[in-house]
PDB file of N, CA and C in Angstrom:
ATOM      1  N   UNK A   1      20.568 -28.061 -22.800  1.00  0.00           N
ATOM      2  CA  UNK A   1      20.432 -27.015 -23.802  1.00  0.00           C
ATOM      3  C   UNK A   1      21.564 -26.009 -23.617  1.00  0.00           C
ATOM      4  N   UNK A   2      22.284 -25.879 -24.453  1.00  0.00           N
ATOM      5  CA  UNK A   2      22.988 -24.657 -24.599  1.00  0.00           C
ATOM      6  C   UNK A   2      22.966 -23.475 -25.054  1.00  0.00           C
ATOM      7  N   UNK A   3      22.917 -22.571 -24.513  1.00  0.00           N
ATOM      8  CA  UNK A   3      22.687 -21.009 -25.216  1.00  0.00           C
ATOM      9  C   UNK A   3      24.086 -20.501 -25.397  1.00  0.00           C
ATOM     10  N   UNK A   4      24.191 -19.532 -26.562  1.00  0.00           N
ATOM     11  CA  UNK A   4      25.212 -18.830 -26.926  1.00  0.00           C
ATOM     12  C   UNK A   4      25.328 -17.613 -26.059  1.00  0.00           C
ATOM     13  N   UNK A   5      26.557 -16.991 -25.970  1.00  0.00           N
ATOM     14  CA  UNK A   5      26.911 -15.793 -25.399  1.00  0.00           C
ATOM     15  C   UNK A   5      26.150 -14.663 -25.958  1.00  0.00           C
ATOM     16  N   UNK A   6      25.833 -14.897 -27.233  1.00  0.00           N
ATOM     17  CA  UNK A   6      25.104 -13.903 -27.527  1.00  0.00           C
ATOM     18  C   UNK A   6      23.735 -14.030 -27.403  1.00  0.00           C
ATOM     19  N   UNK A   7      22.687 -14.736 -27.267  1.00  0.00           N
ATOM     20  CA  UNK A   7      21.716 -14.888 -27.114  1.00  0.00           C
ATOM     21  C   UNK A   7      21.681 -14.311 -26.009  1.00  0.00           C
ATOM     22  N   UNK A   8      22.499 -14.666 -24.875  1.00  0.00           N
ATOM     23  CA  UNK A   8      22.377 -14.156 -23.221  1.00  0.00           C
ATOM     24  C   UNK A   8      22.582 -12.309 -23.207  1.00  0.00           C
ATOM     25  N   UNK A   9      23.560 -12.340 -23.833  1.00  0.00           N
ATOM     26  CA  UNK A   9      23.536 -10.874 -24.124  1.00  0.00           C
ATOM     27  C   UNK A   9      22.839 -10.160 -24.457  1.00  0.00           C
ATOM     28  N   UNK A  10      21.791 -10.385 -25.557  1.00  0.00           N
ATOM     29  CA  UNK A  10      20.258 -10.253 -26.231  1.00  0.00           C
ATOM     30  C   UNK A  10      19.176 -10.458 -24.709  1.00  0.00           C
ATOM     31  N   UNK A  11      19.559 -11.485 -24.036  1.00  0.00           N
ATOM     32  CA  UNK A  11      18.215 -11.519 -23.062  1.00  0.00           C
ATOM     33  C   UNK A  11      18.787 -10.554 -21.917  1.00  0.00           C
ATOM     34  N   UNK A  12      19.894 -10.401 -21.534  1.00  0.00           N
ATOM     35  CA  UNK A  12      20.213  -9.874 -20.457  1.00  0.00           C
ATOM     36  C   UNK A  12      19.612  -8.294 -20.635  1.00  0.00           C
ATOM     37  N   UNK A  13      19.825  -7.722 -22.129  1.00  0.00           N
ATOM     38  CA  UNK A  13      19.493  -6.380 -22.792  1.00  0.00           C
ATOM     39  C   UNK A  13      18.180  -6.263 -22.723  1.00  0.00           C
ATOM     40  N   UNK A  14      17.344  -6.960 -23.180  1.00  0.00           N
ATOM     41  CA  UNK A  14      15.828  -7.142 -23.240  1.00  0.00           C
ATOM     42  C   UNK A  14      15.385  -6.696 -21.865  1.00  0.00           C
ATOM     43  N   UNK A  15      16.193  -7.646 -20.681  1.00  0.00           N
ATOM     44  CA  UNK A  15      15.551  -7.724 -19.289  1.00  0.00           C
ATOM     45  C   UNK A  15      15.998  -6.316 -18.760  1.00  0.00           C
ATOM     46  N   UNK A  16      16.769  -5.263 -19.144  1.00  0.00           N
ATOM     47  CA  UNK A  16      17.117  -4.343 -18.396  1.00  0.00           C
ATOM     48  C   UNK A  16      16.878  -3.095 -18.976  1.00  0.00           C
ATOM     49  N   UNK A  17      16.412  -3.199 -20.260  1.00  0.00           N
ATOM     50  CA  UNK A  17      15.800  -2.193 -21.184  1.00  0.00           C
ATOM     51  C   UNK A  17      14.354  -2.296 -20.340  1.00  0.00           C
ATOM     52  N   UNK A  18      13.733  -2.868 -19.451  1.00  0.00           N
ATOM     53  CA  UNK A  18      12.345  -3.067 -19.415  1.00  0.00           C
ATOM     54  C   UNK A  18      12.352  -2.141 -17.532  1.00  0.00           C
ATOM     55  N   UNK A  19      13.637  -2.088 -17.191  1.00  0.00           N
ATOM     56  CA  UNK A  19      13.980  -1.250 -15.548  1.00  0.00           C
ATOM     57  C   UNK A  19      14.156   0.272 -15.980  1.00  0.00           C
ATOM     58  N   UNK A  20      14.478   0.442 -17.255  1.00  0.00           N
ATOM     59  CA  UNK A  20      14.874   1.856 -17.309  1.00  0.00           C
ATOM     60  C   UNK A  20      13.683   2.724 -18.453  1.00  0.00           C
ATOM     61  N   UNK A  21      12.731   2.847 -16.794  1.00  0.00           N
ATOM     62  CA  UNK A  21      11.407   3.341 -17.542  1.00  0.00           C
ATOM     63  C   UNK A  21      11.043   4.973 -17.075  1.00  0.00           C
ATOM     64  N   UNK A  22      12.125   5.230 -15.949  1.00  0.00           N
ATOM     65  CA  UNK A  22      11.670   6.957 -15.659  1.00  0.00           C
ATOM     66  C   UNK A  22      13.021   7.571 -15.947  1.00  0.00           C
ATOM     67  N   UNK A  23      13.070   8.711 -15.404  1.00  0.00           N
ATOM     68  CA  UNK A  23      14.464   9.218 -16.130  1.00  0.00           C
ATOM     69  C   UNK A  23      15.148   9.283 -15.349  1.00  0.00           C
ATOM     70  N   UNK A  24      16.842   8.463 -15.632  1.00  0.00           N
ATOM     71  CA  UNK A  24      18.068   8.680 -15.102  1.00  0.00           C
ATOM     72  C   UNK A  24      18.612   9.848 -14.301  1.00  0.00           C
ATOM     73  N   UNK A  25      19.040   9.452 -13.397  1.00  0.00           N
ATOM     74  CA  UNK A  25      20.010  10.747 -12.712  1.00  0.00           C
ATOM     75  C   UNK A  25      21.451  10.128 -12.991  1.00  0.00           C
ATOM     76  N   UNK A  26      22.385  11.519 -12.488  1.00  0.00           N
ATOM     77  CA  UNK A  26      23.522  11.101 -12.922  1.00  0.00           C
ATOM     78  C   UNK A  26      24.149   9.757 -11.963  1.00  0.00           C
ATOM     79  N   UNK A  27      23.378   9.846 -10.701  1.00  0.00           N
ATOM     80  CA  UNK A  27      23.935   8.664  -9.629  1.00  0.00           C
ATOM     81  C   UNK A  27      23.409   7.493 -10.146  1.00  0.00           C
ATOM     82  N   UNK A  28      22.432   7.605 -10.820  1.00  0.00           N
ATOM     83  CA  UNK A  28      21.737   5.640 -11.517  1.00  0.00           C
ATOM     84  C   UNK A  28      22.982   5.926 -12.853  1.00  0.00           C
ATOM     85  N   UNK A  29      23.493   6.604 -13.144  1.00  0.00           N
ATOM     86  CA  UNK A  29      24.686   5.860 -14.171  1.00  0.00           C
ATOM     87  C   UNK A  29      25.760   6.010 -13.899  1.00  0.00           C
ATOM     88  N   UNK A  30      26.514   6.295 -12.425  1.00  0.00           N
ATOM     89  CA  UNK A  30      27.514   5.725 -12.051  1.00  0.00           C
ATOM     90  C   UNK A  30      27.816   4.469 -11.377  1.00  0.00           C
ATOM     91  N   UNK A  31      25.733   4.034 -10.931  1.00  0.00           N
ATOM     92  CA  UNK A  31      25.775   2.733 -10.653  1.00  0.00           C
ATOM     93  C   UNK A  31      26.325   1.599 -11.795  1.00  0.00           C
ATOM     94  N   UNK A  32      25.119   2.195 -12.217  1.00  0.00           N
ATOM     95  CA  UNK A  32      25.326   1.254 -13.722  1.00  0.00           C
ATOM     96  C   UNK A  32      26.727   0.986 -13.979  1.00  0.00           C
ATOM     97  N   UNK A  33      27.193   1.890 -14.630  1.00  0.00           N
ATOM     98  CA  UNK A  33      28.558   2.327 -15.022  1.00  0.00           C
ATOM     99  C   UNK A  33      30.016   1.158 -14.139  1.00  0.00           C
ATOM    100  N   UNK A  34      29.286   1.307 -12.892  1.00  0.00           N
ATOM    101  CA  UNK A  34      30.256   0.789 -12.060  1.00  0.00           C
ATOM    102  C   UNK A  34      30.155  -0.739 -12.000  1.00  0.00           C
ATOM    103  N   UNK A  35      29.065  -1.101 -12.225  1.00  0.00           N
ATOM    104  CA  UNK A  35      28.730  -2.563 -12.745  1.00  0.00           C
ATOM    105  C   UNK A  35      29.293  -3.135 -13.557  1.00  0.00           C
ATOM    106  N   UNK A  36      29.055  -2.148 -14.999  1.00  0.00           N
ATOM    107  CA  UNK A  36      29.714  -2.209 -15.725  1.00  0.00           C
ATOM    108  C   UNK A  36      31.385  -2.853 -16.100  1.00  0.00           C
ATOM    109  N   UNK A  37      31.724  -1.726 -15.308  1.00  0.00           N
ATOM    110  CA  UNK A  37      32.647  -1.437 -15.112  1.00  0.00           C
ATOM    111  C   UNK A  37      33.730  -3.113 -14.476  1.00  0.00           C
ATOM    112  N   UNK A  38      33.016  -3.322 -13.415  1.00  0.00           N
ATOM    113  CA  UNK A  38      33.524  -4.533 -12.896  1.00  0.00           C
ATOM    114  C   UNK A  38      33.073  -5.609 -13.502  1.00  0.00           C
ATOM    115  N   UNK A  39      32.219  -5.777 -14.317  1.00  0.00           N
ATOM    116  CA  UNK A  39      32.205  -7.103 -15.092  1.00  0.00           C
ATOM    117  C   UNK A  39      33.522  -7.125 -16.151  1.00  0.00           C
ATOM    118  N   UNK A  40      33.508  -5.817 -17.072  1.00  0.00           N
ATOM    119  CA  UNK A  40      34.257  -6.135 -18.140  1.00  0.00           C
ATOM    120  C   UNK A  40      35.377  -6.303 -17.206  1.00  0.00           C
ATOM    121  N   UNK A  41      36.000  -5.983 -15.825  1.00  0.00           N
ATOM    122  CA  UNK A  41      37.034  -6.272 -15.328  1.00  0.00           C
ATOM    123  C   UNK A  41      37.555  -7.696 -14.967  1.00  0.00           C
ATOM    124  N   UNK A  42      36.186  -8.400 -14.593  1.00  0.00           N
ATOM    125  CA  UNK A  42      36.509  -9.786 -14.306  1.00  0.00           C
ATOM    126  C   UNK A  42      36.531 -10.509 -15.944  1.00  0.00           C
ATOM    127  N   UNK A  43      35.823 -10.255 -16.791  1.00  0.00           N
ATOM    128  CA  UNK A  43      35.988 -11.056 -17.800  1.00  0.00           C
ATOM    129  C   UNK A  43      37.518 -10.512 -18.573  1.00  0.00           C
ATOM    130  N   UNK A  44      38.426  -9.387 -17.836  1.00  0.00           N
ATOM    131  CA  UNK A  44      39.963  -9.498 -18.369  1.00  0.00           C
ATOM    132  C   UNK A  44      40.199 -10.380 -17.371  1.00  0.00           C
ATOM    133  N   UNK A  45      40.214 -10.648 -16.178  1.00  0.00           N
ATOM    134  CA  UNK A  45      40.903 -11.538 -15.515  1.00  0.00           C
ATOM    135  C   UNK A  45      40.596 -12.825 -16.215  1.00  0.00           C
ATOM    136  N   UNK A  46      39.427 -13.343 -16.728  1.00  0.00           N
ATOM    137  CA  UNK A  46      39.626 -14.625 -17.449  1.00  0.00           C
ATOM    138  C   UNK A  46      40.301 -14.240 -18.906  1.00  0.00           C
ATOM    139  N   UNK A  47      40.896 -13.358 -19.084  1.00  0.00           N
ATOM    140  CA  UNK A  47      41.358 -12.986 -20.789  1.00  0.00           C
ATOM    141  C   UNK A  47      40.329 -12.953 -21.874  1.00  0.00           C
ATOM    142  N   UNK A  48      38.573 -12.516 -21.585  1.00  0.00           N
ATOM    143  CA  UNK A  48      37.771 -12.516 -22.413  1.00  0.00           C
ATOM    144  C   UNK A  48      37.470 -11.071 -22.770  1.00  0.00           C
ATOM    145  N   UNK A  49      37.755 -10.441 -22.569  1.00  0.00           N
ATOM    146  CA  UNK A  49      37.004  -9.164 -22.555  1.00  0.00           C
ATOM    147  C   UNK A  49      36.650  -8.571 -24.187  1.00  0.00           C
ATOM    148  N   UNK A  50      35.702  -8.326 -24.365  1.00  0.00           N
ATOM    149  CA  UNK A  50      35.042  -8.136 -26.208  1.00  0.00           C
ATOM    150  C   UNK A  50      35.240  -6.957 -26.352  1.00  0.00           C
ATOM    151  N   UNK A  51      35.854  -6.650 -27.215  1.00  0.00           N
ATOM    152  CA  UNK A  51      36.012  -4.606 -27.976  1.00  0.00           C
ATOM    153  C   UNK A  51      34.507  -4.115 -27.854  1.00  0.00           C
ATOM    154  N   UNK A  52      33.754  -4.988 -28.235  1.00  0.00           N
ATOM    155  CA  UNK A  52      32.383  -4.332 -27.808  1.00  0.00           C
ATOM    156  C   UNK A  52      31.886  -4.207 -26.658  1.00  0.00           C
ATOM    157  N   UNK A  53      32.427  -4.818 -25.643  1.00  0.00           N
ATOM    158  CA  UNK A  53      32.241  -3.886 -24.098  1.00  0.00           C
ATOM    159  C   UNK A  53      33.027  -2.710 -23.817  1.00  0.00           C
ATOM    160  N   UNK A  54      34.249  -2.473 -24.920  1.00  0.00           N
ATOM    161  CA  UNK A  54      35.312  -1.051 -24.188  1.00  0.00           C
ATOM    162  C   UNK A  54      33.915  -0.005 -24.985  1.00  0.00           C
ATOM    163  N   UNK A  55      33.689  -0.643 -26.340  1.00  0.00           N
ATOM    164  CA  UNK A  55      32.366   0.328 -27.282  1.00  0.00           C
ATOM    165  C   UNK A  55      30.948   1.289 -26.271  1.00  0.00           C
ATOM    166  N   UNK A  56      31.327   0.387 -25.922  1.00  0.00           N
ATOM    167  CA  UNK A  56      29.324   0.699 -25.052  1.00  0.00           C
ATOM    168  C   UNK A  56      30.021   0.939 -23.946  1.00  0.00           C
ATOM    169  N   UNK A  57      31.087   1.045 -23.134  1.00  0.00           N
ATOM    170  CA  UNK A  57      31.694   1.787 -22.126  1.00  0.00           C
ATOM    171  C   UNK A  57      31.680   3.044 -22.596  1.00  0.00           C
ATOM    172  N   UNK A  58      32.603   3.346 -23.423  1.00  0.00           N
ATOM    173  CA  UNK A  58      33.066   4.785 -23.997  1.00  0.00           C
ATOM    174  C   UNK A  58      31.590   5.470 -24.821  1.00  0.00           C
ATOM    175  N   UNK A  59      30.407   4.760 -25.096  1.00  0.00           N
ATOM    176  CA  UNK A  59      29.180   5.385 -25.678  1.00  0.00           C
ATOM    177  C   UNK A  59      28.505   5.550 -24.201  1.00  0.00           C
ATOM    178  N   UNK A  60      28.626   5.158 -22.961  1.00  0.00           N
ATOM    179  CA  UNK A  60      27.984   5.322 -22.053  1.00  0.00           C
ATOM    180  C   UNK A  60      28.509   6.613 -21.216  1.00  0.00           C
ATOM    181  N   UNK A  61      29.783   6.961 -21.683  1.00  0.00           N
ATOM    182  CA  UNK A  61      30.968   8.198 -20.650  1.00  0.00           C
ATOM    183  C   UNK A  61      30.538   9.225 -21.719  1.00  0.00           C
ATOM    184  N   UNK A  62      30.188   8.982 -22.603  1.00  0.00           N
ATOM    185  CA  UNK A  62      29.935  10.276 -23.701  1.00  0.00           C
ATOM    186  C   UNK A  62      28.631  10.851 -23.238  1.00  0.00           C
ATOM    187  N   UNK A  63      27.888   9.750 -23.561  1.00  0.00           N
ATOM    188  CA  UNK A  63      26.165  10.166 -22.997  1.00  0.00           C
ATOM    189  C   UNK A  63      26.150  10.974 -21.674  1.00  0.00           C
ATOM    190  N   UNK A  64      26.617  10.170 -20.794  1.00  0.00           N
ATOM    191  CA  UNK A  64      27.119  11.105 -19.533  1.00  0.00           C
ATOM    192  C   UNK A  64      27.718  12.239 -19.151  1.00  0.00           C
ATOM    193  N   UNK A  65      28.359  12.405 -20.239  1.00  0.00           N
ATOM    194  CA  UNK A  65      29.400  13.875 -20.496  1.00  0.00           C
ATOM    195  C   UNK A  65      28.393  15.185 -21.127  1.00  0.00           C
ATOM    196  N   UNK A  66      27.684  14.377 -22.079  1.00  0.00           N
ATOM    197  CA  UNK A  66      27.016  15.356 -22.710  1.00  0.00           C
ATOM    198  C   UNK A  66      25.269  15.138 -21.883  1.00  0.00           C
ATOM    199  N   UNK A  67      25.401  14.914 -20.335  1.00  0.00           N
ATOM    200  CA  UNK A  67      23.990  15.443 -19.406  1.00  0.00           C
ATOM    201  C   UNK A  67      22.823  13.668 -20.145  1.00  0.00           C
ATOM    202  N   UNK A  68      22.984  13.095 -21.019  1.00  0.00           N
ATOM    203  CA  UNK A  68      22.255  12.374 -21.034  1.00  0.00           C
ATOM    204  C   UNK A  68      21.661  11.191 -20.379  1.00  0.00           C
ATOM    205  N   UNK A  69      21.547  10.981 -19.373  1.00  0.00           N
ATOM    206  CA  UNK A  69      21.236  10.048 -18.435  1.00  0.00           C
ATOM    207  C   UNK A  69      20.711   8.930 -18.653  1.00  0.00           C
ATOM    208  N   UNK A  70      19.821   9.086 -19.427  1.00  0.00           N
ATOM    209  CA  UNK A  70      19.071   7.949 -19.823  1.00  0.00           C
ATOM    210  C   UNK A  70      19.778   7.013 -20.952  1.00  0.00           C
ATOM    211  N   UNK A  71      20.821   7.473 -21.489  1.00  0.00           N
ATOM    212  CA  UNK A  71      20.890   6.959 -22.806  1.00  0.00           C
ATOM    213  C   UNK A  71      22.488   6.554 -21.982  1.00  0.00           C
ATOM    214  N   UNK A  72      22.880   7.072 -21.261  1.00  0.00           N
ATOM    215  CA  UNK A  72      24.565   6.696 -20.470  1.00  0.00           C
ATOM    216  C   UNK A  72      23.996   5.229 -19.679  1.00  0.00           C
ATOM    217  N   UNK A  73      23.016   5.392 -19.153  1.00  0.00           N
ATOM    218  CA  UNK A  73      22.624   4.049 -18.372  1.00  0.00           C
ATOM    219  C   UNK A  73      21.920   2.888 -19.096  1.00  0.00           C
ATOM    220  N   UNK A  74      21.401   3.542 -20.130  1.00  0.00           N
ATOM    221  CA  UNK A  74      21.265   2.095 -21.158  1.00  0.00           C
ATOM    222  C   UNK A  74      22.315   1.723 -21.428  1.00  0.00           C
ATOM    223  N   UNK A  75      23.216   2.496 -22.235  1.00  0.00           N
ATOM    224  CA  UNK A  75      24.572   1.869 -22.697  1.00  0.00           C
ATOM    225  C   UNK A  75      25.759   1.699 -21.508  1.00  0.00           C
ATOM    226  N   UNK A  76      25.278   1.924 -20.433  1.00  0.00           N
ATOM    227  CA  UNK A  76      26.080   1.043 -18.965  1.00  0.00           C
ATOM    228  C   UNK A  76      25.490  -0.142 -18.972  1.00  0.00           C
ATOM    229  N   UNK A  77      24.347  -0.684 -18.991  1.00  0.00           N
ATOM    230  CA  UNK A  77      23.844  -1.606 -18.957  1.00  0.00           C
ATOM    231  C   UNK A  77      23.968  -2.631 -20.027  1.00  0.00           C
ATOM    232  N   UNK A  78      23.857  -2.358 -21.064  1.00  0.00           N
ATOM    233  CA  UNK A  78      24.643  -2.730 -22.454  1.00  0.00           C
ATOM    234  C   UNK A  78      26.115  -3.885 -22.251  1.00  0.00           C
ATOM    235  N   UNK A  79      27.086  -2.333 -21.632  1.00  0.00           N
ATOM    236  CA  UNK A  79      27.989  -2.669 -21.561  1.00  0.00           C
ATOM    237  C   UNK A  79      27.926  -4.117 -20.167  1.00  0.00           C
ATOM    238  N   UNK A  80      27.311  -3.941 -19.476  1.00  0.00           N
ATOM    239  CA  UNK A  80      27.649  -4.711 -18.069  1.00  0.00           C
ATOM    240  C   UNK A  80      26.837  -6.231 -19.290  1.00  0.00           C
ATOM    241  N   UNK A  81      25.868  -6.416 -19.971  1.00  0.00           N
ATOM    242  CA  UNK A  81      25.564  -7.395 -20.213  1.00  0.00           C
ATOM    243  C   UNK A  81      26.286  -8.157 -20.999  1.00  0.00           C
ATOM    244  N   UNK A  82      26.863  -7.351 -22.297  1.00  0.00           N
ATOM    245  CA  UNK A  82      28.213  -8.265 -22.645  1.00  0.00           C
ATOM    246  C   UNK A  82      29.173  -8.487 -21.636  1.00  0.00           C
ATOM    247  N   UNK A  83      29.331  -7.597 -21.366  1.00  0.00           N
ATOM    248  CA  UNK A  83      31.030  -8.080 -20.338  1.00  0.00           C
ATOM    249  C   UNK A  83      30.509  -9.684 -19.610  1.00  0.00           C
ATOM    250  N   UNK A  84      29.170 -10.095 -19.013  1.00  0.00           N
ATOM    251  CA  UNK A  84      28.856 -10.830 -18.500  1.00  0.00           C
ATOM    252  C   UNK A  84      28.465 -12.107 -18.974  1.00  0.00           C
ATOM    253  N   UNK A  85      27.968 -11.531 -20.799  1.00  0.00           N
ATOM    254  CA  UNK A  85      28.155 -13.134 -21.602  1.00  0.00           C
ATOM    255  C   UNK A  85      29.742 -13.197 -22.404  1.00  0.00           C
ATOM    256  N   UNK A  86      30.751 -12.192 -22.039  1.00  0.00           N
ATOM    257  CA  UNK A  86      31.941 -12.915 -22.500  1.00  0.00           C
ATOM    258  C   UNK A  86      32.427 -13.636 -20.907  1.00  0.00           C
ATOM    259  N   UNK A  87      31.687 -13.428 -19.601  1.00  0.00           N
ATOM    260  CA  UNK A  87      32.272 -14.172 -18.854  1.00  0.00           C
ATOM    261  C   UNK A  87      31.644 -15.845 -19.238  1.00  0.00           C
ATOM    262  N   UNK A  88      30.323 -15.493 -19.299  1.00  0.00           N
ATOM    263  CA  UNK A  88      30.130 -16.876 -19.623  1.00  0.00           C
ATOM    264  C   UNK A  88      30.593 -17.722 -20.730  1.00  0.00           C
ATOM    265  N   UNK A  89      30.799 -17.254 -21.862  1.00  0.00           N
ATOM    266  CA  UNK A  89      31.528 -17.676 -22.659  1.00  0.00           C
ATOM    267  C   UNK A  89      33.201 -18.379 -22.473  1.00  0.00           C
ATOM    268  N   UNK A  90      33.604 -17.567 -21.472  1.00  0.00           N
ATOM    269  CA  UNK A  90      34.905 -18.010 -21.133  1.00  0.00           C
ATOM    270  C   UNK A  90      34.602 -19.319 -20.507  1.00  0.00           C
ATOM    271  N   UNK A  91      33.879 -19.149 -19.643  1.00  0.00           N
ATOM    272  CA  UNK A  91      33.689 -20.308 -18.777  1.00  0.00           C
ATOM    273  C   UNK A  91      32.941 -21.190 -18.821  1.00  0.00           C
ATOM    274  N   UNK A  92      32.414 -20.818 -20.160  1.00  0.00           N
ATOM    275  CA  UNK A  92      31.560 -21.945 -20.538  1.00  0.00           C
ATOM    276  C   UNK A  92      32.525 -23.506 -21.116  1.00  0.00           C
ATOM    277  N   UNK A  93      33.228 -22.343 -21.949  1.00  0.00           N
ATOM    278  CA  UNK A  93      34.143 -23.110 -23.089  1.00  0.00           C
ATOM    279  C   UNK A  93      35.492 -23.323 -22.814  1.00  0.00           C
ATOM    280  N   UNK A  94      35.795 -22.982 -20.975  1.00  0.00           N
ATOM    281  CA  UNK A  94      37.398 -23.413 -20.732  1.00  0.00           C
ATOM    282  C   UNK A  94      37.388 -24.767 -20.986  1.00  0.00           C
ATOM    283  N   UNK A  95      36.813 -25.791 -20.986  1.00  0.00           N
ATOM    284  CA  UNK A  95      36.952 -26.921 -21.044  1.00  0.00           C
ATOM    285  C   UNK A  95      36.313 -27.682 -22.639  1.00  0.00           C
ATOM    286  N   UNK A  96      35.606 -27.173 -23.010  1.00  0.00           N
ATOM    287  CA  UNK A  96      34.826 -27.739 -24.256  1.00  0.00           C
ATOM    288  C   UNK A  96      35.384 -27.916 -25.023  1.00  0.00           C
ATOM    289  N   UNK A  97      36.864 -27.707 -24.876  1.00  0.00           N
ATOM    290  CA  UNK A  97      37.996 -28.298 -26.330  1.00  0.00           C
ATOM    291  C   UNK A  97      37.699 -29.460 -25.365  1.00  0.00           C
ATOM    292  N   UNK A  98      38.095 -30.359 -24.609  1.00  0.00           N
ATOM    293  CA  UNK A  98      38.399 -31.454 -24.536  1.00  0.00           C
ATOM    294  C   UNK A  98      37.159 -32.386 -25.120  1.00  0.00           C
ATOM    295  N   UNK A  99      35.769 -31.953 -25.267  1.00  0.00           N
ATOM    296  CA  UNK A  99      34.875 -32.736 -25.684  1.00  0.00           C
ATOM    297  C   UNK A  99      34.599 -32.640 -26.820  1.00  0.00           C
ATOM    298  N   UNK A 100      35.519 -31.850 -27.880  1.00  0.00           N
ATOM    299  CA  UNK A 100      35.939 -32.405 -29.529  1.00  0.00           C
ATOM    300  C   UNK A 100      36.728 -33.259 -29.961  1.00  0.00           C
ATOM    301  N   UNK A 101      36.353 -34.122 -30.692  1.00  0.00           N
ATOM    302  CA  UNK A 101      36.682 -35.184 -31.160  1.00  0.00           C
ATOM    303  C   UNK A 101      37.485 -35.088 -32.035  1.00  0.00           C
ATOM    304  N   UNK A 102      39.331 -35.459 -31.953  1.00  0.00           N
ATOM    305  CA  UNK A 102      39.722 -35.237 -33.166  1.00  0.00           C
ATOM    306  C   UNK A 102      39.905 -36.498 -34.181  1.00  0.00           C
ATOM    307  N   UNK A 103      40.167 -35.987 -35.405  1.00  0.00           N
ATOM    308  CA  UNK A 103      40.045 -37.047 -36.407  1.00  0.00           C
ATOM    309  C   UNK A 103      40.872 -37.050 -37.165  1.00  0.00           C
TER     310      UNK A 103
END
């Protein structure tokens, strides 16, 4: 069975929307953040990285700027879950050209 990058992204969101149930301090969203942070980094080292992880980076430094904690560490978390289905995506599909058939 194969799942899409985005589906994983959808479950990864689901599963971490369900941890952030009391209220944020600013140190749970520099964790986050920093997670974050290093996924979308490894998915540039494979050349994947999605405009919608720099999005939910820069909506997570705002929230944070303006004292919101809770809403900086959702959208850290956000961000860390795409960055992590464009890794899989990369690496799903470095090879999956070769198993199209041309005609």
């Amino acid at each position: 069975m194969r799942i899409s990058a985005l589906s994983l992204a959808t479950a990864l969101l689901m599963a971490g929307a369900t941890s952030v149930l009391a209220a944020s301090s600013e140190s749970d969203f520099k964790a986050a953040y920093a997670a974050a942070e290093a996924a979308n980094k490894e998915a540039g080292s494979l050349r994947n990285q999605w405009t919608v992880t720099a999005a939910a980076l820069a909506a997570a430094k705002k929230a944070a700027d303006a004292g919101d904690f809770d809403q900086a560490v959702a959208q850290s978390k956000e961000a860390e879950a795409l960055a992590r289905a464009s890794i899989y995506q990369a690496t799903s599909e470095k090879d999956a050209w070769k198993a199209l058939e041309i005609k």
